[in-house]
C-alpha atoms as a PDB file:
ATOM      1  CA  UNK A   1      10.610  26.658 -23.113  1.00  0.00           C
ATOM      2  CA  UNK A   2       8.202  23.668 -23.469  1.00  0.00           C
ATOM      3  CA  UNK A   3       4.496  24.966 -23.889  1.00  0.00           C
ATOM      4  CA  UNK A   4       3.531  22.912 -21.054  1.00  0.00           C
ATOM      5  CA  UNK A   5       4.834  24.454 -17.784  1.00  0.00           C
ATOM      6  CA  UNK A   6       3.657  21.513 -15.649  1.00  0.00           C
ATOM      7  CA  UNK A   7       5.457  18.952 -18.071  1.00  0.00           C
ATOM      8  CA  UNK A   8       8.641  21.197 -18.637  1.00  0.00           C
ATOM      9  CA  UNK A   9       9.085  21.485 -14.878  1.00  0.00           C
ATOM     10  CA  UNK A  10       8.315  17.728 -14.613  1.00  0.00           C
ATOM     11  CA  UNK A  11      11.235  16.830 -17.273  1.00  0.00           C
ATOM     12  CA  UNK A  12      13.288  19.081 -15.024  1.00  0.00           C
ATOM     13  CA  UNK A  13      12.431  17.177 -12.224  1.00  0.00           C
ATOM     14  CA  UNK A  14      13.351  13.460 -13.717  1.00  0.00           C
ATOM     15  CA  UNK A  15      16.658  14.416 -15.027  1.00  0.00           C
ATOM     16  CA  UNK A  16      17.350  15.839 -11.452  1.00  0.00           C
ATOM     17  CA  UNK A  17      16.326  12.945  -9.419  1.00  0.00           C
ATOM     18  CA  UNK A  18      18.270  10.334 -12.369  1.00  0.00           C
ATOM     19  CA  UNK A  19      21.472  12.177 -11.404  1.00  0.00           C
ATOM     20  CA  UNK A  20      20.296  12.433  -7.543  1.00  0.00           C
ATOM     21  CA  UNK A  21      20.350   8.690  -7.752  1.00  0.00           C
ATOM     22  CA  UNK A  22      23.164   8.298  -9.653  1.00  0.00           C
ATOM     23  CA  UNK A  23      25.254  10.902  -8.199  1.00  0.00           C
ATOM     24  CA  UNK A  24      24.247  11.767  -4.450  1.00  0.00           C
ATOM     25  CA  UNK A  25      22.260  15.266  -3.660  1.00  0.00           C
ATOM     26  CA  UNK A  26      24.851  16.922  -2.590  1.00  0.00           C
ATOM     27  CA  UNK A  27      27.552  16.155  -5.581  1.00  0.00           C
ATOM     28  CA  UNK A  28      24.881  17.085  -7.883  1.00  0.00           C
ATOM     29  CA  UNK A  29      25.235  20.553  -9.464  1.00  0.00           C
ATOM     30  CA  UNK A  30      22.897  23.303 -10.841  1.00  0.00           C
ATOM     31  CA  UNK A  31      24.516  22.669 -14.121  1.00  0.00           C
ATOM     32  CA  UNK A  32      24.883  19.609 -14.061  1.00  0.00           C
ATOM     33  CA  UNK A  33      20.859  19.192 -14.139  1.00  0.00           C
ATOM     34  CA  UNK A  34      20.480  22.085 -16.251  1.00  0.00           C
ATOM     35  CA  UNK A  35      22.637  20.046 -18.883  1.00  0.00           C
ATOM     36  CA  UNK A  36      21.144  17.205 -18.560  1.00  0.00           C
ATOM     37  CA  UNK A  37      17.531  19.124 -19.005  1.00  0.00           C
ATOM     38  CA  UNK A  38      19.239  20.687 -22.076  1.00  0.00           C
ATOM     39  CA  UNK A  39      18.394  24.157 -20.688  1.00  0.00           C
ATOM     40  CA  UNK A  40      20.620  27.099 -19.511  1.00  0.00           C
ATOM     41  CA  UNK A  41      21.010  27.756 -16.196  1.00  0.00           C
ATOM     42  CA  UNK A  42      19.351  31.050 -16.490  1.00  0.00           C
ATOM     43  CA  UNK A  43      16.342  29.196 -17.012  1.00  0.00           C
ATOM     44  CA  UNK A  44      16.593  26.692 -14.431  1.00  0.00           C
ATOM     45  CA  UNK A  45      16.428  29.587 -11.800  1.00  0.00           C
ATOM     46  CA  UNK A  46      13.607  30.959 -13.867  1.00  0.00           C
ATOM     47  CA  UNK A  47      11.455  28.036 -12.460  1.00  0.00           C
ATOM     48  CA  UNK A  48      13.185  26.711  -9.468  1.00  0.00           C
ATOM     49  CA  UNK A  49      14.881  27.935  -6.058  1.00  0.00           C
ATOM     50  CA  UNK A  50      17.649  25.566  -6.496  1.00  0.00           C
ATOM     51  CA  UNK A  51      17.944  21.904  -5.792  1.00  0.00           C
ATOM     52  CA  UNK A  52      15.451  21.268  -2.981  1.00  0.00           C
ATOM     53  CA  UNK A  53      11.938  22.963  -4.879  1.00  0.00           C
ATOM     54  CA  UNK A  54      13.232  20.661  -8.090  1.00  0.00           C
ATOM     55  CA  UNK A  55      12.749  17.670  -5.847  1.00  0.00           C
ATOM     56  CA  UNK A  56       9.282  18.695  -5.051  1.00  0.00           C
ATOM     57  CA  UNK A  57       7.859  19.845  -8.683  1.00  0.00           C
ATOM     58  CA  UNK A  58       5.067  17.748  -9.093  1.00  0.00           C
ATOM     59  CA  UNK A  59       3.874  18.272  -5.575  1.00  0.00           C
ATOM     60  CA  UNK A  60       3.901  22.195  -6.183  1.00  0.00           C
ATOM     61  CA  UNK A  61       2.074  20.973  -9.569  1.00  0.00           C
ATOM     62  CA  UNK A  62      -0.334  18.788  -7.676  1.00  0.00           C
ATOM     63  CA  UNK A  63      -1.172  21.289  -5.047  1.00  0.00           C
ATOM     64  CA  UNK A  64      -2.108  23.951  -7.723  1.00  0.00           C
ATOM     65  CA  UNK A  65      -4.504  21.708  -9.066  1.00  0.00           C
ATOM     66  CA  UNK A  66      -6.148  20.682  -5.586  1.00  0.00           C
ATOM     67  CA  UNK A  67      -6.800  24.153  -4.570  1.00  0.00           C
ATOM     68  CA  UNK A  68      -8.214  24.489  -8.212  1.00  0.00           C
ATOM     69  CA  UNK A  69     -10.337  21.864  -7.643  1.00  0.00           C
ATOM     70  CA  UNK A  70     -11.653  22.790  -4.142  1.00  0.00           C
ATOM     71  CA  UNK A  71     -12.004  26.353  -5.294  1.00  0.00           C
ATOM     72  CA  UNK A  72     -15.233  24.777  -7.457  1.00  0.00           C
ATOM     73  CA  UNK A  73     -18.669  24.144  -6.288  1.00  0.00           C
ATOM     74  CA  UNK A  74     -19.320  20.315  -4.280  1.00  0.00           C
ATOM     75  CA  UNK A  75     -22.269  19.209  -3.188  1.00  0.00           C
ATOM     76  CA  UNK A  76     -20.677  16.848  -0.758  1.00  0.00           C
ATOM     77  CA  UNK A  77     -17.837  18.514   0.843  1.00  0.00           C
ATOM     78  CA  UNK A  78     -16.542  15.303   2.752  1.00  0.00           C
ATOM     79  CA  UNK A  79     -16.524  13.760  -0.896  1.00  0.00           C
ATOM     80  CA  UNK A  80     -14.567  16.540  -2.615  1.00  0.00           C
ATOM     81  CA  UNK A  81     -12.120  15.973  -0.114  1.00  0.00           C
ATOM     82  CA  UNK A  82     -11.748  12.501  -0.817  1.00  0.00           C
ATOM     83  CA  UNK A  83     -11.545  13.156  -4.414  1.00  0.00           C
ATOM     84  CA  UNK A  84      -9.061  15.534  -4.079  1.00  0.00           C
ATOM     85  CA  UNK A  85      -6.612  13.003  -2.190  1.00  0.00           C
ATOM     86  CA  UNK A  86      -7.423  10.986  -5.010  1.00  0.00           C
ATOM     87  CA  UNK A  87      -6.201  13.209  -7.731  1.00  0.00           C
ATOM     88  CA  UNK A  88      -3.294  13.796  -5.888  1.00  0.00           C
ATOM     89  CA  UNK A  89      -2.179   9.911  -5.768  1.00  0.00           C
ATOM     90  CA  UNK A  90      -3.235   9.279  -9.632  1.00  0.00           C
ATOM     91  CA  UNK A  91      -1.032  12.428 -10.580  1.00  0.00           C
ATOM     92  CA  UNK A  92       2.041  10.552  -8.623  1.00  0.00           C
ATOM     93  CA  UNK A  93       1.029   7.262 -10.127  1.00  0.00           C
ATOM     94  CA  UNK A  94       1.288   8.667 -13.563  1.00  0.00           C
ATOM     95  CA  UNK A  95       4.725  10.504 -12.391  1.00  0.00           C
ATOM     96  CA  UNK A  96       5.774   7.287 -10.940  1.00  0.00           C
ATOM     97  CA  UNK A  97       9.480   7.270 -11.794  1.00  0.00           C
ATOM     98  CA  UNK A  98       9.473  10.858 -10.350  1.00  0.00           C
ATOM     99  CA  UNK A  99       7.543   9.489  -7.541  1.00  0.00           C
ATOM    100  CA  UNK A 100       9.797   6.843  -6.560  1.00  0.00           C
ATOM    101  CA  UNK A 101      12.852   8.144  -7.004  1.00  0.00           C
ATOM    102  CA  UNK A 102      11.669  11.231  -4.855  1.00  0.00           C
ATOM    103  CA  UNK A 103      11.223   8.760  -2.505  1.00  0.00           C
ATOM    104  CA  UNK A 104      14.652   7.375  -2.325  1.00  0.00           C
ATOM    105  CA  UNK A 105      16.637  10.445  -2.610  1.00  0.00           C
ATOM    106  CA  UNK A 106      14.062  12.316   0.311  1.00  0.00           C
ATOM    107  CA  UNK A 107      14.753   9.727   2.978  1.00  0.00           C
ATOM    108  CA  UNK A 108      18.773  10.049   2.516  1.00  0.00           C
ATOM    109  CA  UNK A 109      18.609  13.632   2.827  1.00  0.00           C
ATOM    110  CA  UNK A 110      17.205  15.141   6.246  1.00  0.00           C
ATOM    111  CA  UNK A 111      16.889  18.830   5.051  1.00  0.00           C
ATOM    112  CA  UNK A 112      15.062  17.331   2.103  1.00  0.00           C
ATOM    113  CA  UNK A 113      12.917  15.073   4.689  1.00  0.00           C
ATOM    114  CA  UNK A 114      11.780  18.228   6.145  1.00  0.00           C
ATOM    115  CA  UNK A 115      10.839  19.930   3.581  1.00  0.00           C
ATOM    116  CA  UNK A 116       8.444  16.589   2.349  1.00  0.00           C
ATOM    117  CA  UNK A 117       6.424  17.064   6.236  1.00  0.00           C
ATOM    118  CA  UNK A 118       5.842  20.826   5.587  1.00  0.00           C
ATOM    119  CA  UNK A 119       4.622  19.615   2.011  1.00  0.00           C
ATOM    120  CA  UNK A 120       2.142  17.014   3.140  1.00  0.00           C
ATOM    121  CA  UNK A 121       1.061  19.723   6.186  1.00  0.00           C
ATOM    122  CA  UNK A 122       0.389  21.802   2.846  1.00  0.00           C
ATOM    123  CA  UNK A 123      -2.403  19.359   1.436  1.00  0.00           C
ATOM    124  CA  UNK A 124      -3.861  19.044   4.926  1.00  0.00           C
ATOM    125  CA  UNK A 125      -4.692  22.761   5.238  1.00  0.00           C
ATOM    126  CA  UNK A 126      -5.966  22.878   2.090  1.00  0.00           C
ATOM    127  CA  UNK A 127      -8.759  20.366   3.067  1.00  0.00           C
ATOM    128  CA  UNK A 128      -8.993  21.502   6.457  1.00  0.00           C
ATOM    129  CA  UNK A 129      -9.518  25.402   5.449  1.00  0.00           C
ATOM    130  CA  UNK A 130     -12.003  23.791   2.746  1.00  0.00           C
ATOM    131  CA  UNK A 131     -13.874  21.973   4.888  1.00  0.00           C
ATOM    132  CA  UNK A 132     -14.237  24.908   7.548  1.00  0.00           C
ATOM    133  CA  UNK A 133     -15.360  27.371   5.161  1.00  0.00           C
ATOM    134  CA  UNK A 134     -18.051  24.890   3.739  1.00  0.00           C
ATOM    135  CA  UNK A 135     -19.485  22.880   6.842  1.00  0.00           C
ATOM    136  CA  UNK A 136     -19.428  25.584   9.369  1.00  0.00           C
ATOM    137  CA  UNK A 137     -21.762  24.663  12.104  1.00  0.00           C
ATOM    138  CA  UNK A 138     -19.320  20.890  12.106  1.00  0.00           C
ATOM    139  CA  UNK A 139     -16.859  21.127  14.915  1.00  0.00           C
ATOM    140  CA  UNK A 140     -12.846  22.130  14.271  1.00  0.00           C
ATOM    141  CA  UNK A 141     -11.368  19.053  16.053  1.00  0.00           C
ATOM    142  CA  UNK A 142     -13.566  16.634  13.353  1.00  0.00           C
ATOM    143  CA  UNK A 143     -13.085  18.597  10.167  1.00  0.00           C
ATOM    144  CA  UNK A 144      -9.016  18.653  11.202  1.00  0.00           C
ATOM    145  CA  UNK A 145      -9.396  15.073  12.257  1.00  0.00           C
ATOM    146  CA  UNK A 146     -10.720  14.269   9.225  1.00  0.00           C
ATOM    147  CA  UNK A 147      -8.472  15.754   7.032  1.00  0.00           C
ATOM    148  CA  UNK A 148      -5.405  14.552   9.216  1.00  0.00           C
ATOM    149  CA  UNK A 149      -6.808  10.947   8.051  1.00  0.00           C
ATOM    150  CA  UNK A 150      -7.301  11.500   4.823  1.00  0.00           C
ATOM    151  CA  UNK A 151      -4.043  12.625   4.059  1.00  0.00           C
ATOM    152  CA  UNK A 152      -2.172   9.649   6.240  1.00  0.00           C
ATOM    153  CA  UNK A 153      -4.509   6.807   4.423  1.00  0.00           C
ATOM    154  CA  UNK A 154      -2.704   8.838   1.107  1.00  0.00           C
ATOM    155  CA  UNK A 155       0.251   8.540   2.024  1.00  0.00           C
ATOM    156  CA  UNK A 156       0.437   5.112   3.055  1.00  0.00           C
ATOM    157  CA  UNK A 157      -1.192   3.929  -0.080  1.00  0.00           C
ATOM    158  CA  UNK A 158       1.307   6.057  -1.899  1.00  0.00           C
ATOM    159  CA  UNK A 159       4.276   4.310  -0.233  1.00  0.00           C
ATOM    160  CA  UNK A 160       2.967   1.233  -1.297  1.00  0.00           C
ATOM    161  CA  UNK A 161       2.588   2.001  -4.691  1.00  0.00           C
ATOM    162  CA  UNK A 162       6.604   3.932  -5.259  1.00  0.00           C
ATOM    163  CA  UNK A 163       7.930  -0.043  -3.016  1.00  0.00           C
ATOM    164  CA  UNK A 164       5.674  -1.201  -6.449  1.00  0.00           C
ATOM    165  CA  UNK A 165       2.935  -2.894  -4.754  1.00  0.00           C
ATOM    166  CA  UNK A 166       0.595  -3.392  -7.581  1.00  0.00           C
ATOM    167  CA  UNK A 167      -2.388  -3.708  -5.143  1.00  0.00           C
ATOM    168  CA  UNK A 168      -2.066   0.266  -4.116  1.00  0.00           C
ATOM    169  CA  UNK A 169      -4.564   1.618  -6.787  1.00  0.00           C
ATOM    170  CA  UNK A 170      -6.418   4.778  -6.657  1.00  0.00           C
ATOM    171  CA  UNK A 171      -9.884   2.542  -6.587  1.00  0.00           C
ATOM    172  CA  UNK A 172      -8.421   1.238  -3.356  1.00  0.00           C
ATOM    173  CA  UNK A 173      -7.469   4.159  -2.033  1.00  0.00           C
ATOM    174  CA  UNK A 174     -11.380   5.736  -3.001  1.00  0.00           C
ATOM    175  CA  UNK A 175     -12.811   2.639  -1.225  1.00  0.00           C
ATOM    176  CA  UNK A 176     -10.857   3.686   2.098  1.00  0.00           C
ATOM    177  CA  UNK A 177     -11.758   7.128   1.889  1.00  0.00           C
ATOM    178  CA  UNK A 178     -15.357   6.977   1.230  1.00  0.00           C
ATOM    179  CA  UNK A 179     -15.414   4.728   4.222  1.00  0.00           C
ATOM    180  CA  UNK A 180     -13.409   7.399   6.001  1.00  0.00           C
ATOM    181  CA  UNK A 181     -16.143   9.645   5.037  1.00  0.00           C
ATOM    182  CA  UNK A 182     -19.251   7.832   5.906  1.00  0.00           C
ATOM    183  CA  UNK A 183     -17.733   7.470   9.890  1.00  0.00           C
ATOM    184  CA  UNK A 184     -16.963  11.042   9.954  1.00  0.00           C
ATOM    185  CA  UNK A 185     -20.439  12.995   8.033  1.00  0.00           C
ATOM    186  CA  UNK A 186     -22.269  10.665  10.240  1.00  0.00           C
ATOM    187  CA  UNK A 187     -20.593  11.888  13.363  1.00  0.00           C
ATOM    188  CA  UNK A 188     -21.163  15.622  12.390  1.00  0.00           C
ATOM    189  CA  UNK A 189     -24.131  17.506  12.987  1.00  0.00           C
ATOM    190  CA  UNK A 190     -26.441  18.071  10.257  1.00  0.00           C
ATOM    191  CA  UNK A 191     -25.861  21.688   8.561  1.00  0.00           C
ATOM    192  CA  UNK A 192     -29.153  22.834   7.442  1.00  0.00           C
ATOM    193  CA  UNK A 193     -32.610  21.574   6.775  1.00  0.00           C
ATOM    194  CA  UNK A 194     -34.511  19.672   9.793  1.00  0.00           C
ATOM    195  CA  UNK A 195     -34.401  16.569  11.849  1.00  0.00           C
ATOM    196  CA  UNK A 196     -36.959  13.961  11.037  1.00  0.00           C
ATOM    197  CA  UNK A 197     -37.492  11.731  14.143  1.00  0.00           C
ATOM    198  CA  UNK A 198     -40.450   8.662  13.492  1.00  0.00           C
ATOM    199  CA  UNK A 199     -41.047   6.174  16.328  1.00  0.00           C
ATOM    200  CA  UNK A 200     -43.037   3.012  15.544  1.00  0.00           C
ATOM    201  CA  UNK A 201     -44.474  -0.199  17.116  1.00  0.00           C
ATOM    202  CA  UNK A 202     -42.411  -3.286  16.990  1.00  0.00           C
ATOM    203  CA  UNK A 203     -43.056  -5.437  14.658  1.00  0.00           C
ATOM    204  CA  UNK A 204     -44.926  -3.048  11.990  1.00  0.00           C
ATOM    205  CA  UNK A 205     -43.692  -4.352   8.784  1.00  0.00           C
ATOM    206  CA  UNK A 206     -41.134  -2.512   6.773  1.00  0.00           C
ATOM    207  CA  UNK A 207     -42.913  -1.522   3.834  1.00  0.00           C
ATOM    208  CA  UNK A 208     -45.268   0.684   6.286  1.00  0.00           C
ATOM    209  CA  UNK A 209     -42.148   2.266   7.636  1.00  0.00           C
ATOM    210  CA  UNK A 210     -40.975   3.316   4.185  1.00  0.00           C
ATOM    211  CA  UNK A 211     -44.272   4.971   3.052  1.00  0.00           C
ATOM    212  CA  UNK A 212     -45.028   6.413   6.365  1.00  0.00           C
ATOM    213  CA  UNK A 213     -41.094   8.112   5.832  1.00  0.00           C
ATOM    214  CA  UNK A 214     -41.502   8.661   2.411  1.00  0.00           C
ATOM    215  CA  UNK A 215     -45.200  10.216   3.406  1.00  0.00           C
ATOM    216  CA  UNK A 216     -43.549  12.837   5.862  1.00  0.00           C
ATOM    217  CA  UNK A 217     -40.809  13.755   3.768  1.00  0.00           C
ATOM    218  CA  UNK A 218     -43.029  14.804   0.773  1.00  0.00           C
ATOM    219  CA  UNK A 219     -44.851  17.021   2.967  1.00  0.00           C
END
């Protein structure tokens, strides 16, 4: 077997999907993609279920590396989140092929349809049980709110991209999340530290302000 798990299962993957396209779902055997792979049979079922997990390797690969991610220290927790979307859509933009032909054979095939919404549910816990465990004093409905949009502005970026609009980049995709993020940490309660409240006369000019802020804050 290839060193490389993630890229084995990956090669797997695009020889399955070719003869998906080429074939139909269901006329496509075991075999046949085993053959095609140039591996036995045995060791198809080593790594996969059967047909449906082969459509879905590189999101089992992506999700690994998510929870990976999110298992690490953040200072910004809203941010890791949105970097974590983002590593998901440059992994399917490198696996484009895979990506788009994913994306044809998934919407001819409802059981196959199915399993993609329990999929994308799967990234959406993993922010949402993220985010609880590290802002716990912000409410549940935001935190699930927030990771409800963070996942649907990835996934309609990533349909753009697999149609091949050019102009569905991962630095667009960061530019709507961050945005996403400043709405959403500015709605939430501050989690620690204290609330700094400074009332002044109209009209005192803004350099005052800023030392008089900067003053209290030092102290």
């Amino acid at each position: 077997m290839n060193a490389d798990p993630a890229r084995f299962r990956l090669t797997v993957a695009g020889e399955a999907l070719r003869l998906f396209a080429e074939n139909g779902y269901e006329a496509t055997t075991v075999d046949e993609i085993a053959a095609a792979a140039g591996i036995s049979r045995r060791t198809f079922f080593r790594q996969f279920h059967g047909k449906e997990d082969v459509v879905f390797a590189d999101h089992e690969i992506l999700l690994a590396k998510v929870a990976e991610y999110l298992s690490e220290s953040h200072a910004d927790p809203w941010e890791a989140v949105c970097e974590a979307a983002v590593m998901v859509f440059e992994g399917f933009a490198h696996w484009r092929e895979v990506s788009r032909r994913r994306y044809a054979i998934v919407h001819e095939v409802p059981v196959l349809r199915e399993r993609e919404i329990v999929t994308i549910f799967r990234y959406e816990r993993l922010f949402t049980d993220y985010l609880r465990a590290e802002l716990p004093n912000v409410d549940n409905v935001t935190l699930v709110q927030f990771a409800a949009a963070v996942t649907a502005t990835h996934n309609l970026l990533l349909r753009r991209l697999v149609r091949g609009d050019s102009a569905a980049t991962s630095h667009e995709l960061r530019t709507e999340l961050m945005q996403l993020r400043s709405r959403f940490s500015a709605a939430a309660p501050a989690t620690d530290g204290d609330v700094v409240v400074a009332v002044f006369r109209r009209g005192v000019a803004p350099e005052r302000i800023i030392d008089s802020l900067r003053s209290t804050l030092d102290e």
